[in-house]
Protein backbone atom coordinates (compact mmCIF):
# COMPACT_ATOMS: atom_id res chain seq x y z
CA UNK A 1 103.87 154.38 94.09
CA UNK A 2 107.31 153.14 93.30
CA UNK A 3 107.61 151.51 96.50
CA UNK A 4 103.94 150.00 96.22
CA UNK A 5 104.81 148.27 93.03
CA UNK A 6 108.24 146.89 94.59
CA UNK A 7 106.16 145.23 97.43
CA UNK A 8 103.79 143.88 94.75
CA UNK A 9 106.47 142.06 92.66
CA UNK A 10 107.70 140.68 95.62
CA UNK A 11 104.47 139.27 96.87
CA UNK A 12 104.06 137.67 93.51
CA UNK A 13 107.80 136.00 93.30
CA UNK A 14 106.86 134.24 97.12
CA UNK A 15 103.40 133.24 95.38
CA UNK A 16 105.30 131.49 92.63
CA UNK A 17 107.96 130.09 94.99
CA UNK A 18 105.04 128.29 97.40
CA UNK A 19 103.67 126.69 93.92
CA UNK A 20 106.83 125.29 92.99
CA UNK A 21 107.39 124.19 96.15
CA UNK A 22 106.88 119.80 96.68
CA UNK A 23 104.86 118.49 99.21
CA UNK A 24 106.22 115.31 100.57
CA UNK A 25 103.41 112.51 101.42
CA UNK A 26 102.67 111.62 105.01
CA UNK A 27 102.74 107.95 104.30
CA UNK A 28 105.53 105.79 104.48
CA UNK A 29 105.61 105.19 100.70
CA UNK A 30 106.61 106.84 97.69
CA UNK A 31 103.48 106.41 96.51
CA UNK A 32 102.70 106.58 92.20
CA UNK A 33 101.59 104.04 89.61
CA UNK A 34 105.08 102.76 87.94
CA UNK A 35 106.14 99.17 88.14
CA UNK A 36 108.75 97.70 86.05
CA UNK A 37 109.39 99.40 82.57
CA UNK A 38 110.99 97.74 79.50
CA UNK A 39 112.67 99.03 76.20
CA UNK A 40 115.16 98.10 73.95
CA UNK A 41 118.41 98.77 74.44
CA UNK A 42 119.62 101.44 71.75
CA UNK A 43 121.44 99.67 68.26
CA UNK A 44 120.75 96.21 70.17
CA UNK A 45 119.15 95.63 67.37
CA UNK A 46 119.41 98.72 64.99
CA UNK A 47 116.79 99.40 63.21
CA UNK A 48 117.93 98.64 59.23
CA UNK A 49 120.44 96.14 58.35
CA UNK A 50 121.14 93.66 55.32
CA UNK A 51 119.66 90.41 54.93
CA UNK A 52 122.54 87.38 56.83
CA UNK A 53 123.73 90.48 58.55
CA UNK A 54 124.31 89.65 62.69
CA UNK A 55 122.56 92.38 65.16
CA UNK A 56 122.69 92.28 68.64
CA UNK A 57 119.33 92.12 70.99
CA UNK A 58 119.20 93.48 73.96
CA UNK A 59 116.24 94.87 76.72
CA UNK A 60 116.71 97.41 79.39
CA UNK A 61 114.27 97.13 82.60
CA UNK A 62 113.90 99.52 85.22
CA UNK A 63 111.86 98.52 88.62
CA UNK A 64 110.33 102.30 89.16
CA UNK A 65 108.07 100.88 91.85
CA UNK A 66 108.70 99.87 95.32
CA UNK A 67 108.94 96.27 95.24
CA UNK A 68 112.18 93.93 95.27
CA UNK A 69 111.38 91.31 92.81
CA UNK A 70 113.23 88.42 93.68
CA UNK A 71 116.45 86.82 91.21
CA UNK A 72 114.68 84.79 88.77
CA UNK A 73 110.88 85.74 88.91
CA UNK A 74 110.75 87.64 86.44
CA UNK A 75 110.98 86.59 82.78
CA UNK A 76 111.13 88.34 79.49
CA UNK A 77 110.26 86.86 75.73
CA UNK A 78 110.67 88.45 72.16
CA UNK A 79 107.63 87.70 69.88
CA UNK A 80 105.86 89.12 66.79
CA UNK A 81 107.83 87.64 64.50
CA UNK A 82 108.32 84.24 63.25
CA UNK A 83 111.30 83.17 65.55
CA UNK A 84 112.47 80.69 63.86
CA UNK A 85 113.31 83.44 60.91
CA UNK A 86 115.02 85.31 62.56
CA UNK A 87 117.14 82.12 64.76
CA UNK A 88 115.54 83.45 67.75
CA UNK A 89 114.29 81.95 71.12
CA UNK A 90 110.14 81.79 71.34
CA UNK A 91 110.64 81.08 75.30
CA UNK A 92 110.77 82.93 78.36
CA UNK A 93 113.80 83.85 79.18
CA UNK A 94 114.21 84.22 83.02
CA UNK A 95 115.99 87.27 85.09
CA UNK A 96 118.99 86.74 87.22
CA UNK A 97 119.83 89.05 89.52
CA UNK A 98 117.05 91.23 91.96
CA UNK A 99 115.23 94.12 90.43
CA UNK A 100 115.46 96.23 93.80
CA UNK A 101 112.42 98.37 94.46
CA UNK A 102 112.47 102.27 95.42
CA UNK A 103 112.30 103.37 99.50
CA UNK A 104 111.42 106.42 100.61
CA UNK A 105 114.07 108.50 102.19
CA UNK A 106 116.52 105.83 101.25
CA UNK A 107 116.85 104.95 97.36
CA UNK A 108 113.93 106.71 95.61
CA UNK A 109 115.81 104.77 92.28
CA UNK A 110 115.00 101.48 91.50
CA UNK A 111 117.15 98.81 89.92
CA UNK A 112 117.80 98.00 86.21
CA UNK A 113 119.04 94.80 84.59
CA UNK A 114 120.34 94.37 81.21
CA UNK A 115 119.05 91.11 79.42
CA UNK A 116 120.65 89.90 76.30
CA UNK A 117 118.69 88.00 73.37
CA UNK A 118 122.10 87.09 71.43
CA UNK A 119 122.19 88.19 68.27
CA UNK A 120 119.06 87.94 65.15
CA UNK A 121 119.70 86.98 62.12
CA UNK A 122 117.62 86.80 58.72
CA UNK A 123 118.67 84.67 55.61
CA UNK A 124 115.40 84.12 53.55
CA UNK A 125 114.94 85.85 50.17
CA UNK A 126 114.28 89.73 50.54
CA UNK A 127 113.10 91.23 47.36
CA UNK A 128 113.85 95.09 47.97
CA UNK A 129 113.17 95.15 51.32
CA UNK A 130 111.17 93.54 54.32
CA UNK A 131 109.91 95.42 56.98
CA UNK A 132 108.83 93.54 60.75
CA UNK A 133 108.03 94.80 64.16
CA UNK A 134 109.91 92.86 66.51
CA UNK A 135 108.42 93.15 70.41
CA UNK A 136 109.39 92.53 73.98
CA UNK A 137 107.39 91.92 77.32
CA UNK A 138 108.12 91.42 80.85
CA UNK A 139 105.75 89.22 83.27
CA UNK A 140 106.65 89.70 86.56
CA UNK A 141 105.24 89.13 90.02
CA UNK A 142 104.62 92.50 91.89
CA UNK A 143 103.00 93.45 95.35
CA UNK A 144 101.25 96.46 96.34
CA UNK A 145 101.36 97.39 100.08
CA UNK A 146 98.89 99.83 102.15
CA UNK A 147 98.48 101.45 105.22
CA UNK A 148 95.69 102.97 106.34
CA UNK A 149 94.66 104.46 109.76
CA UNK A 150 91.01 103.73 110.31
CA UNK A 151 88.78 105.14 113.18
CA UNK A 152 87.38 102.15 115.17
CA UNK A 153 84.11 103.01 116.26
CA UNK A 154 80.93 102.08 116.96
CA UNK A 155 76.99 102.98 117.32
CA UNK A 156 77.67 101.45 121.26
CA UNK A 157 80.53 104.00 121.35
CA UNK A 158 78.83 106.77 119.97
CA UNK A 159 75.58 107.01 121.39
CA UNK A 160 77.34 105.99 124.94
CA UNK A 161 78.84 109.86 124.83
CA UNK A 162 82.68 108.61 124.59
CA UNK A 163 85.73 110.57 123.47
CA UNK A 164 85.51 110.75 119.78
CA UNK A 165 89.15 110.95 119.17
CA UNK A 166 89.15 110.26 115.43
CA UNK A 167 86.06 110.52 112.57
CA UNK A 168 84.82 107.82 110.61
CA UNK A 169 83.90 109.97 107.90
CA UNK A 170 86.07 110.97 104.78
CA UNK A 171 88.49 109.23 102.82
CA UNK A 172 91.36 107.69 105.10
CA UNK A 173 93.95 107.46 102.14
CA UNK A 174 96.67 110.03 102.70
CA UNK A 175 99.61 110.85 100.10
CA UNK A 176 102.29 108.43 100.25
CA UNK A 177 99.87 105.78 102.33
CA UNK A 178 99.91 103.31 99.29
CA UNK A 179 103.25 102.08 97.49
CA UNK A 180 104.49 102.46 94.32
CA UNK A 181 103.14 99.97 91.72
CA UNK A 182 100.66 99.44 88.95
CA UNK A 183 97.59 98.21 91.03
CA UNK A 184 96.51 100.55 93.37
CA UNK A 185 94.28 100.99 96.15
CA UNK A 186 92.21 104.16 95.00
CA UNK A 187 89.94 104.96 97.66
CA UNK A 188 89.51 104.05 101.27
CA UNK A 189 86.06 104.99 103.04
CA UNK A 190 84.24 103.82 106.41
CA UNK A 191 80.52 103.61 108.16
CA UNK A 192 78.89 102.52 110.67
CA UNK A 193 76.73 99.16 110.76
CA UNK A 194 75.13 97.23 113.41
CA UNK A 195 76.41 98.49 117.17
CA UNK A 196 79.65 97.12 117.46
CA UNK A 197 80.92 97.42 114.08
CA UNK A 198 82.70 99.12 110.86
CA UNK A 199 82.30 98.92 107.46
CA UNK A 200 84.76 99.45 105.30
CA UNK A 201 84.43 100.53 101.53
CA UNK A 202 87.74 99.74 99.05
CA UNK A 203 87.92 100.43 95.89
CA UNK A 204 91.06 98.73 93.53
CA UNK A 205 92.20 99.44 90.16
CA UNK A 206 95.07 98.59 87.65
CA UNK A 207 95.84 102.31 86.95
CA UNK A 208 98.98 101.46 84.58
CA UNK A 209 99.61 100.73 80.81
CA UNK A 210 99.84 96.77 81.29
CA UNK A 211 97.88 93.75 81.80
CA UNK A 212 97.05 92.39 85.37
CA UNK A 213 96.99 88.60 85.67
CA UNK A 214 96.81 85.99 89.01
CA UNK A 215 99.85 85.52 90.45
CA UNK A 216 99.47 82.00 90.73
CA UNK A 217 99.57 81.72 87.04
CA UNK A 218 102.51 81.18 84.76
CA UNK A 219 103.84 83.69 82.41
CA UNK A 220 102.79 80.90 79.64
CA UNK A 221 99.71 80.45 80.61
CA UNK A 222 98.96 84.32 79.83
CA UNK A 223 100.03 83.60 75.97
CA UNK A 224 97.34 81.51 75.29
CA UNK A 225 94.20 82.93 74.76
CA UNK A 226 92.11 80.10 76.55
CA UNK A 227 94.40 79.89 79.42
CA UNK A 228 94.72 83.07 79.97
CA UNK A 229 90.82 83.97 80.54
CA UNK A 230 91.14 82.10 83.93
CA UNK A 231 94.02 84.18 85.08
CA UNK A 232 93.07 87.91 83.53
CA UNK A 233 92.57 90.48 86.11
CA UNK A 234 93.09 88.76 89.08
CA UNK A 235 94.38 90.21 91.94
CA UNK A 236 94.87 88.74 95.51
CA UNK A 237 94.14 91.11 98.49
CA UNK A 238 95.46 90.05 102.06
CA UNK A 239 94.30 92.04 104.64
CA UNK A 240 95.44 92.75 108.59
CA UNK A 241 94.35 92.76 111.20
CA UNK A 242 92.91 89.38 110.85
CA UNK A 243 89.51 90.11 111.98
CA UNK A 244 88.87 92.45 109.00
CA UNK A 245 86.58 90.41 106.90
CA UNK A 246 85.89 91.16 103.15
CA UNK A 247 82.80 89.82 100.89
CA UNK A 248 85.11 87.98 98.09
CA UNK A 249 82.93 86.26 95.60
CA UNK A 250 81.76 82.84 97.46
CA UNK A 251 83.63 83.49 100.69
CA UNK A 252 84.02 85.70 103.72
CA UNK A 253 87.40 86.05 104.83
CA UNK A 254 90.45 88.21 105.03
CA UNK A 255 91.88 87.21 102.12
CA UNK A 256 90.62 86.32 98.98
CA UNK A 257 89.95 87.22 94.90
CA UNK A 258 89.14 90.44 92.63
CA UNK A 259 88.59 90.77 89.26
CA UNK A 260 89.76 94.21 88.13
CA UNK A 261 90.24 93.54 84.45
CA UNK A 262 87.02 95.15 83.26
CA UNK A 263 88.03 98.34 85.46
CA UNK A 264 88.06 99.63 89.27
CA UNK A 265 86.14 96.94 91.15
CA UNK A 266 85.00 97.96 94.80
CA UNK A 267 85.60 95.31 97.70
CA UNK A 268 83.38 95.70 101.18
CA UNK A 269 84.75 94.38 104.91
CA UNK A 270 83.83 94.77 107.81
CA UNK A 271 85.55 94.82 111.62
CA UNK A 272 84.23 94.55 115.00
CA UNK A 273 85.19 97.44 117.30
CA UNK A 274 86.30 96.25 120.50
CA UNK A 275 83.00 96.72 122.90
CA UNK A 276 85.68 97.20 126.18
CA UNK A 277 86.89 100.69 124.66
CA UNK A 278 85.58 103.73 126.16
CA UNK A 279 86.49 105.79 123.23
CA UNK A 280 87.02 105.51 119.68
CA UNK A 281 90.74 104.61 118.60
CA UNK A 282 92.83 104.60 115.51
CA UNK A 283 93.51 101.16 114.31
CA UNK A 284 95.87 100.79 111.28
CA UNK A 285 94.62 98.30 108.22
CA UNK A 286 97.43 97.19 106.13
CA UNK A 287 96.43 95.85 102.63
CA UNK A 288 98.48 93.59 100.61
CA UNK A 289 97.82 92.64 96.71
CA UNK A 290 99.65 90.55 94.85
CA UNK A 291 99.65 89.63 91.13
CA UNK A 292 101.36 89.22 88.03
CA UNK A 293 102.19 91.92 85.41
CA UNK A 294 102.71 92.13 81.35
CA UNK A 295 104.34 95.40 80.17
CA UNK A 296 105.97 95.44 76.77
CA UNK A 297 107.49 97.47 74.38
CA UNK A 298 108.61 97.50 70.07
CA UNK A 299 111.23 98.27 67.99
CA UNK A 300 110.33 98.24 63.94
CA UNK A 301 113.05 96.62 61.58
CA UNK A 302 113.72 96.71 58.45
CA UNK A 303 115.53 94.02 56.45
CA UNK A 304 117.33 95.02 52.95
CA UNK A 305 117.82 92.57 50.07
């Protein structure tokens, strides 16, 4: 009995050992939802101080994704206060220095940049005391990459009795086949339509805490609410091969527009299987979205007489 129990305990310490264990994705990627975080920089400003006093303002950002955004692409601004109050900038200040993306197997750490505001100051009257939120965003340009390996087949291929060596059935996203970043490509499907063709079945969705704008767009433009209706949601999706074609609103092409403010939108292409194959084959689809991106973050103040 003694012995039985023994063999027990140790079957359920290995049980508990395979749970804990991490299962590294297939795909190239990291794969997750982060982008680019933002927060104030501890006692830059501190939180209580005396009216004409001088406090430091600072931001810390973080690039927990896995895309490099370029030296000066990416701008921060302090708002919800009245600037001038407080002798503070109301415009975009812009980034020097590259925000380096994560890589698998190679820096799974993004970069960080400090960004400096100079110092706030308030010297109206303050009866007891005054208490403000003071805020921070980020707008920054961001790219989300894909990979998937679709089956290229066909009715023609199927019903001539070929090889079948890969199923278009299922959904052809594996971990770690879509990068790191707030937009994401949530699901990848496929059919058959027509004889000599594909269909394939995307589905896109900003699956983070920000706002998702056009990346044409400037981070100004996103401020005002008129403006900014134009730009909201707005995603562009490039697509390869070339002969992938998508049904974007008022065009067929391989690259074009989708609007995923109001949630996950779905996007429908199609690709013709090459008619000389005597089998089905695996052809790889890379997906690439681009857009802007507004994260933000607070700090509440308060101002003694």
């Amino acid at each position: 009995m003694k012995r039985m129990c023994l063999l027990l305990v140790g079957i359920l310490f290995l049980v508990a050992g395979c749970k804990e264990e991490t299962v590294e994705g297939i795909g190239p990627f990291i794969g997750g939802v982060d982008g680019v975080t933002i927060s104030f920089k501890e006692g830059a400003p501190i939180t209580e101080f005396s009216k004409g006093e001088s406090v430091p303002v600072s931001v810390l950002l973080k690039n927990n994704g896995e895309y490099t955004i370029p030296s000066g692409f990416a701008y921060v601004r302090l708002y919800g206060i009245k600037h001038d109050n407080f002798g503070l900038s109301p415009t975009y200040t812009p980034i020097s220095g590259e925000l380096r993306g994560a890589q698998k197997d190679f820096l799974e750490e993004g970069g960080e940049q400090e960004v400096s505001f100079g110092s706030l100051t308030y010297n109206l009257d303050v009866r007891g005391k005054l208490d403000q939120t003071l805020r921070a965003k980020i707008c920054y340009p961001y790219k989300t990459e894909a990979r998937i390996n679709t089956c290229a087949s066909s009715r023609e291929i199927s019903e001539a009795g070929s090889d079948e060596v890969c199923t278009v059935e299922g959904e052809k996203i594996v971990s770690g086949g879509v990068s790191k970043a707030p937009v994401q490509l949530t699901s990848f499907t496929e059919r058959l339509i027509g004889t000599d063709q594909v269909a394939f079945t995307m589905e896109f969705a900003n699956q983070h805490t920000g706002e998702v704008f056009n990346s044409e767009g400037k981070c100004e433009d996103f401020d005002d609410a008129t403006t900014s209706l134009s730009h909201a949601g707005m995603i562009k999706i490039d697509l390869f091969p070339e002969d992938v074609i998508c049904s974007f609103v008022g065009q067929d092409a391989n690259s074009g527009y989708l609007n995923v403010k109001d949630g996950p939108k779905k996007l429908v292409c199609t690709m013709t299987v090459n008619s000389a194959a005597d089998s089905s084959y695996v052809e790889e689809v890379t997906v690439n979205v681009d857009y802007k991106y507004i994260d933000s973050t607070s700090v509440d103040l308060t101002i003694l007489g």
